[in-house]
PDB file of N, CA and C in Angstrom:
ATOM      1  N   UNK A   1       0.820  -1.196   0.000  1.00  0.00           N
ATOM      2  CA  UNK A   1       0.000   0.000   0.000  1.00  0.00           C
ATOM      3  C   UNK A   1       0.863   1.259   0.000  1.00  0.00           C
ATOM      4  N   UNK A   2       1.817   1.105   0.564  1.00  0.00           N
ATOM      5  CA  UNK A   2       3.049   2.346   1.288  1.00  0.00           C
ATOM      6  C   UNK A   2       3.678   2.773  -0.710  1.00  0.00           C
ATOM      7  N   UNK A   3       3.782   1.930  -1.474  1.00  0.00           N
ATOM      8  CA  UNK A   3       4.480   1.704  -2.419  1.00  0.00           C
ATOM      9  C   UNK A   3       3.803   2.230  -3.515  1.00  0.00           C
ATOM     10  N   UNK A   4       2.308   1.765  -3.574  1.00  0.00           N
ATOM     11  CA  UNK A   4       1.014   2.389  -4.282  1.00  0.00           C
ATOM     12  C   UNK A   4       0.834   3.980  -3.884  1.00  0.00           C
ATOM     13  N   UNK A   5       0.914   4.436  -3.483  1.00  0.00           N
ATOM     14  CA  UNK A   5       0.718   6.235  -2.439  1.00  0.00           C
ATOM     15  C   UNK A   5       1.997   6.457  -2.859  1.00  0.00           C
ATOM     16  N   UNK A   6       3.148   6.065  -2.968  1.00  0.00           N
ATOM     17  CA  UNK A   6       4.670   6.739  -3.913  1.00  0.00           C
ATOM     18  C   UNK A   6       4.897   6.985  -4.820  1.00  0.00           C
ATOM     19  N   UNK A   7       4.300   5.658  -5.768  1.00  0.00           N
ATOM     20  CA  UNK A   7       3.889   5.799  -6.886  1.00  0.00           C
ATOM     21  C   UNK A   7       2.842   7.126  -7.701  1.00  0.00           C
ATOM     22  N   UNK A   8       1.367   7.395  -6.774  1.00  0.00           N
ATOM     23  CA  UNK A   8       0.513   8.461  -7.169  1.00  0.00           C
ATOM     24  C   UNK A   8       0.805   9.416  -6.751  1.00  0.00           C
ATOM     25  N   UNK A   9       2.125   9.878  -5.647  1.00  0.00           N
ATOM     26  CA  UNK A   9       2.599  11.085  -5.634  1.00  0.00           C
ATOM     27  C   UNK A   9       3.178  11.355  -6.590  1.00  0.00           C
ATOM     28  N   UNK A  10       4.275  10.581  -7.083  1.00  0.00           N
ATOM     29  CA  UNK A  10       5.382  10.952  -8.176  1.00  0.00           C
ATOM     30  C   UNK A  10       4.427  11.107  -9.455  1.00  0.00           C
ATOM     31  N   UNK A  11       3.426  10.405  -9.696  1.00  0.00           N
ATOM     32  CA  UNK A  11       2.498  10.724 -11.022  1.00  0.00           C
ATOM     33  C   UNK A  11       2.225  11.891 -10.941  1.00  0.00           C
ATOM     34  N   UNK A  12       1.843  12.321  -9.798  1.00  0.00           N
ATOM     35  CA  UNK A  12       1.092  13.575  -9.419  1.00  0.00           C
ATOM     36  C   UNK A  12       1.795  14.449  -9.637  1.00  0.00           C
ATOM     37  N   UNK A  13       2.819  14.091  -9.109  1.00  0.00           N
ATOM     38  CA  UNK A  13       4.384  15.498  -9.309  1.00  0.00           C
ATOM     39  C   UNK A  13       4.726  15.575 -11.008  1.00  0.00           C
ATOM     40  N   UNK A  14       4.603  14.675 -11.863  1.00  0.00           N
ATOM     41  CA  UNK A  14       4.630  14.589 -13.137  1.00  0.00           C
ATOM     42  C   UNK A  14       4.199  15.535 -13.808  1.00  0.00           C
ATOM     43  N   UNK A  15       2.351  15.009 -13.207  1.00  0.00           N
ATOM     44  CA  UNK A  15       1.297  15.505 -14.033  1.00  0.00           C
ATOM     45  C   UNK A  15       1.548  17.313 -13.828  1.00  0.00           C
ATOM     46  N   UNK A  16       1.689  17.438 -12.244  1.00  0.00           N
ATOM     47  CA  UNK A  16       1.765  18.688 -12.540  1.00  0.00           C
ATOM     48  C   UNK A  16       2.801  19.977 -13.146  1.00  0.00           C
ATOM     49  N   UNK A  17       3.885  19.433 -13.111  1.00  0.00           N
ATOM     50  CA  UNK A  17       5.169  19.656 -13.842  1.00  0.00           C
ATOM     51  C   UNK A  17       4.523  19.994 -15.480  1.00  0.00           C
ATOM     52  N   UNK A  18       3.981  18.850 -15.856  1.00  0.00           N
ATOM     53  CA  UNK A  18       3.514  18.685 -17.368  1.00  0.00           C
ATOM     54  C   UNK A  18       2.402  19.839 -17.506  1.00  0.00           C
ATOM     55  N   UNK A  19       1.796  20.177 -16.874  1.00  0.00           N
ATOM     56  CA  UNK A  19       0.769  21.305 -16.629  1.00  0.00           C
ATOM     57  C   UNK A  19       1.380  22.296 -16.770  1.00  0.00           C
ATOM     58  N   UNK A  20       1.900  22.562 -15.872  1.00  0.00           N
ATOM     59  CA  UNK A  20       2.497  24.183 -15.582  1.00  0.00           C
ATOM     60  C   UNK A  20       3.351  24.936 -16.733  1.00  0.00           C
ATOM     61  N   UNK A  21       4.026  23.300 -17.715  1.00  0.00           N
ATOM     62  CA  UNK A  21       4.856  23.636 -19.004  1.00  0.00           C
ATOM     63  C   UNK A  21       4.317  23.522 -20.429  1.00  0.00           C
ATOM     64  N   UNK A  22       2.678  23.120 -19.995  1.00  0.00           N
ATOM     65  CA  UNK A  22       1.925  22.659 -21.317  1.00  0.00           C
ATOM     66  C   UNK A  22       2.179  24.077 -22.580  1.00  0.00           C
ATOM     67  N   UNK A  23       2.351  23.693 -23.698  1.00  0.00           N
ATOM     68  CA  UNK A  23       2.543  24.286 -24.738  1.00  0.00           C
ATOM     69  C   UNK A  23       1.552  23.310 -25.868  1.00  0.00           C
ATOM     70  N   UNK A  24      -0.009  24.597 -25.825  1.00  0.00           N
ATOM     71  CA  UNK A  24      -0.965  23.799 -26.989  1.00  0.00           C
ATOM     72  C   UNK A  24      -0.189  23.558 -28.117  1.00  0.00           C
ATOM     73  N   UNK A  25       0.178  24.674 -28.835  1.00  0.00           N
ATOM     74  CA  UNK A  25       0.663  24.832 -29.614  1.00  0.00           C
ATOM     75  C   UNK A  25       1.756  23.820 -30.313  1.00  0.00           C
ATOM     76  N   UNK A  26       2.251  23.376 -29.587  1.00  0.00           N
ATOM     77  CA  UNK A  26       3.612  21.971 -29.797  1.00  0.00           C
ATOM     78  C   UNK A  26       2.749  20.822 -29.264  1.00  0.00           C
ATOM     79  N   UNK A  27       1.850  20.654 -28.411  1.00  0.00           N
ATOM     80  CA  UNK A  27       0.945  19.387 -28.401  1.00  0.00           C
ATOM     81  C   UNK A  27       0.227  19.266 -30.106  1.00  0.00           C
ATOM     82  N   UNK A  28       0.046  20.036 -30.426  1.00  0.00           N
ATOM     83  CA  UNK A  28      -1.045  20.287 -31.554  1.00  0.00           C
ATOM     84  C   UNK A  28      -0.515  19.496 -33.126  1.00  0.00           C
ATOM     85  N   UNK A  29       1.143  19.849 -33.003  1.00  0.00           N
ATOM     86  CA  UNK A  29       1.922  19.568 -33.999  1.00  0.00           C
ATOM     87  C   UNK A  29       2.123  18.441 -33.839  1.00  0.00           C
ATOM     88  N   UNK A  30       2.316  17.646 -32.829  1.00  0.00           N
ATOM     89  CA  UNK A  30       2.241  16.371 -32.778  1.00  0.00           C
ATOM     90  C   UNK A  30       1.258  15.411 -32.503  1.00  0.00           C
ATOM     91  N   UNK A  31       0.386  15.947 -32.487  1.00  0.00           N
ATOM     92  CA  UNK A  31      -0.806  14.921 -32.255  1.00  0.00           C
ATOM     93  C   UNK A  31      -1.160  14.214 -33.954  1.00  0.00           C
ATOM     94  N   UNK A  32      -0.081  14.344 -34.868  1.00  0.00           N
ATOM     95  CA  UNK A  32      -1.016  13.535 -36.248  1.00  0.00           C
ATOM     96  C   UNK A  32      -0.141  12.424 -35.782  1.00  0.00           C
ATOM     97  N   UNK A  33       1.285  12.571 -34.650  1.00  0.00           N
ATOM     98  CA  UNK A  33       1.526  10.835 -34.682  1.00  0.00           C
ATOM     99  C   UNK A  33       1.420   9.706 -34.136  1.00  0.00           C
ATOM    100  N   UNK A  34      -0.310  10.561 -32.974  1.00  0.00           N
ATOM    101  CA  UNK A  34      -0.456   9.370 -32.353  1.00  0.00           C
ATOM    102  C   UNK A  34      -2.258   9.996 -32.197  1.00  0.00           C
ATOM    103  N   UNK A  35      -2.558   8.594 -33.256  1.00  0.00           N
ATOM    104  CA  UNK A  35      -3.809   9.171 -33.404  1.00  0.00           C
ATOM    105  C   UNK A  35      -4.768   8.205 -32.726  1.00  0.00           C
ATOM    106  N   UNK A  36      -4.083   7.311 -31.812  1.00  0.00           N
ATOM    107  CA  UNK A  36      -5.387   6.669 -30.799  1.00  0.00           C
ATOM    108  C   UNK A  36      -5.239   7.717 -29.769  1.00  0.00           C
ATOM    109  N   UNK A  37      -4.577   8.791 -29.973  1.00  0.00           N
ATOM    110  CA  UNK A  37      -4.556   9.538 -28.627  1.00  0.00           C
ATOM    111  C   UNK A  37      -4.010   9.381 -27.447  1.00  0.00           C
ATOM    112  N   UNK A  38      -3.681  10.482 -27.062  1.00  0.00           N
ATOM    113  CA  UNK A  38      -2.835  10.847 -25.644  1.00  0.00           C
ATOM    114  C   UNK A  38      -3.048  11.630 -25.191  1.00  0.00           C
ATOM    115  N   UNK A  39      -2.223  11.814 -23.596  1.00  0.00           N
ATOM    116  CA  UNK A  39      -2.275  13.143 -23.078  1.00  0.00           C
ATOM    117  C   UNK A  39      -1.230  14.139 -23.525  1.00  0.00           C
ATOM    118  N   UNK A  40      -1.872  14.855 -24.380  1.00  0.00           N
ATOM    119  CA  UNK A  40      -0.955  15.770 -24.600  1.00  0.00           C
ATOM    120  C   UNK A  40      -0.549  17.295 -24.323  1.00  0.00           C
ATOM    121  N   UNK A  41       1.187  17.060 -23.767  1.00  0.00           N
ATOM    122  CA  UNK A  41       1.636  18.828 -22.841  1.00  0.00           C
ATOM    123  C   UNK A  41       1.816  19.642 -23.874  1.00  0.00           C
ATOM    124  N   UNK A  42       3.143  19.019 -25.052  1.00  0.00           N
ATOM    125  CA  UNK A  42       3.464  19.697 -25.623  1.00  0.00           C
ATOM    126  C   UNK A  42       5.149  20.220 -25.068  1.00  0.00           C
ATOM    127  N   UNK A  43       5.858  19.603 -24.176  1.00  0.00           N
ATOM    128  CA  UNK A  43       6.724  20.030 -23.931  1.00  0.00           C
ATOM    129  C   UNK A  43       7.857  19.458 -24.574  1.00  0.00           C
ATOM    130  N   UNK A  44       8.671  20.054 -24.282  1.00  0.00           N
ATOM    131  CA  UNK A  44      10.083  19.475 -25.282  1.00  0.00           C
ATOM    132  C   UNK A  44      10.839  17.884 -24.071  1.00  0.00           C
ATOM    133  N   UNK A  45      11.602  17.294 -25.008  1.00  0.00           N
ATOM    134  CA  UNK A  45      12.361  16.169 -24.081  1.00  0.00           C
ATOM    135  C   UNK A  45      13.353  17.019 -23.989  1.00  0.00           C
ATOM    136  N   UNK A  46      14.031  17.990 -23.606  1.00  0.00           N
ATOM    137  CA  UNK A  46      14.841  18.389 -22.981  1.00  0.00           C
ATOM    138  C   UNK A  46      14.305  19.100 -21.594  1.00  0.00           C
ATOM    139  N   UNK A  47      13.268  19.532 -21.664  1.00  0.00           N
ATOM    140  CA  UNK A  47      12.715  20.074 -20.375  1.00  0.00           C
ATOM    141  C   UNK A  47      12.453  19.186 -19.899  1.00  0.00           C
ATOM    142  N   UNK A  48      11.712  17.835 -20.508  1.00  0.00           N
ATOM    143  CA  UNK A  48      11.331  17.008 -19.462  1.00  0.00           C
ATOM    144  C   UNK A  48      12.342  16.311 -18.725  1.00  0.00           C
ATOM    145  N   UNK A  49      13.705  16.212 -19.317  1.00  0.00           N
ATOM    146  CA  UNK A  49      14.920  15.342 -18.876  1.00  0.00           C
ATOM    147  C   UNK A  49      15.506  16.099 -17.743  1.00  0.00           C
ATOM    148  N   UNK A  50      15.302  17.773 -18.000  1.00  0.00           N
ATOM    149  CA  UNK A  50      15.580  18.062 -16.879  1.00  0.00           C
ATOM    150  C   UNK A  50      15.016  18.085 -15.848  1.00  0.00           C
ATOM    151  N   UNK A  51      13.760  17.939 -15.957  1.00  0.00           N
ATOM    152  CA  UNK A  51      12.878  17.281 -14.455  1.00  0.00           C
ATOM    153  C   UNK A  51      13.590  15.835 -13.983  1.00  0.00           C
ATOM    154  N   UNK A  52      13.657  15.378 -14.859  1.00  0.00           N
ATOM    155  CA  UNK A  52      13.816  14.209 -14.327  1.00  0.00           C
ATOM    156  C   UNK A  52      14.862  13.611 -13.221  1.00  0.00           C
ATOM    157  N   UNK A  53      16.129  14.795 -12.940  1.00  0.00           N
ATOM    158  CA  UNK A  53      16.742  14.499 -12.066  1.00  0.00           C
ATOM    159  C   UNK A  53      15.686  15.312 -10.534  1.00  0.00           C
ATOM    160  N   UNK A  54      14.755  16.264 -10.539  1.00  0.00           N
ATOM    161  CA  UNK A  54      13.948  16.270  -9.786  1.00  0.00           C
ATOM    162  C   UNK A  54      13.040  15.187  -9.436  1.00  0.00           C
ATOM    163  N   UNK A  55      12.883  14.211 -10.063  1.00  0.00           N
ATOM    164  CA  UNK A  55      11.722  14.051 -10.095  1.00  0.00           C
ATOM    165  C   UNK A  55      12.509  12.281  -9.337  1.00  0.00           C
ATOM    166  N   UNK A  56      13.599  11.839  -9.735  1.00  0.00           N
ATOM    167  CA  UNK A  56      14.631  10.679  -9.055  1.00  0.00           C
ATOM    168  C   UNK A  56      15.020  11.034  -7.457  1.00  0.00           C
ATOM    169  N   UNK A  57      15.019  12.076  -7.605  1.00  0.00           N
ATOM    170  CA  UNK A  57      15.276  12.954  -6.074  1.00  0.00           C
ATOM    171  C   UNK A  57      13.576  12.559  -5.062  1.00  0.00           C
ATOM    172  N   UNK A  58      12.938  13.033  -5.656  1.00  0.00           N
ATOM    173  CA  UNK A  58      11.648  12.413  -4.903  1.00  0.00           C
ATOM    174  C   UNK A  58      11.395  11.523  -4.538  1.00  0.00           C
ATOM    175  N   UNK A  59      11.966  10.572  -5.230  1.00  0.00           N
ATOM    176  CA  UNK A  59      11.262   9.138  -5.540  1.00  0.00           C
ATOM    177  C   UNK A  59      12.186   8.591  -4.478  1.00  0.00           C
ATOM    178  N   UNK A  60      13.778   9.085  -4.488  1.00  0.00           N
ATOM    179  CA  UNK A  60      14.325   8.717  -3.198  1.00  0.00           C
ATOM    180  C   UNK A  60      14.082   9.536  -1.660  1.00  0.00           C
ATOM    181  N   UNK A  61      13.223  10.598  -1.867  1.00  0.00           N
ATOM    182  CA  UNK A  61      13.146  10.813  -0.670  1.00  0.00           C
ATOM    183  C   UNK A  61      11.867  10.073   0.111  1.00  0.00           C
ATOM    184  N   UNK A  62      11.105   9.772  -0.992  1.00  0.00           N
ATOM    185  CA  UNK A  62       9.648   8.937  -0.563  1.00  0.00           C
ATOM    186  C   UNK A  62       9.988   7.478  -0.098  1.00  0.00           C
ATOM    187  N   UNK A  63      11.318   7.053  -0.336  1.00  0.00           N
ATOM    188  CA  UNK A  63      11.780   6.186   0.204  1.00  0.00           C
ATOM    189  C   UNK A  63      11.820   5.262   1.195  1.00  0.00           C
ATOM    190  N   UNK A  64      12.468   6.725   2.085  1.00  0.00           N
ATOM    191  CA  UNK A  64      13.034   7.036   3.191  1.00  0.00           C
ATOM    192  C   UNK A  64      12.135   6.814   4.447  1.00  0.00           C
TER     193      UNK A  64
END
């Protein structure tokens, strides 16, 4: 259960990261290459990579 609740924080911390950086405009351009659909931000993989050492940091402090 402890493991499930770590898991929907760090989604949570995702989702909202992905929010705060949403760009319609670049979701828009890519949505012809996935046409069963997604959630789409629109952010670049370089912004997201740089979360991502935030986001390893969490995951070890939820650890703890």
């Amino acid at each position: 259960m402890a493991a499930e609740k770590k898991l929907k924080t760090i989604v949570l911390e995702i989702r909202r990261f992905c929010e705060s950086k949403a760009d319609e405009k670049q979701a828009q351009r890519y949505a012809r290459f996935f046409t069963e659909g997604y959630d789409a931000y629109g952010i670049s993989s370089e912004l997201f990579l740089e979360q991502k050492d935030t986001l390893e940091l969490l995951a070890k402090c939820l650890e703890e």
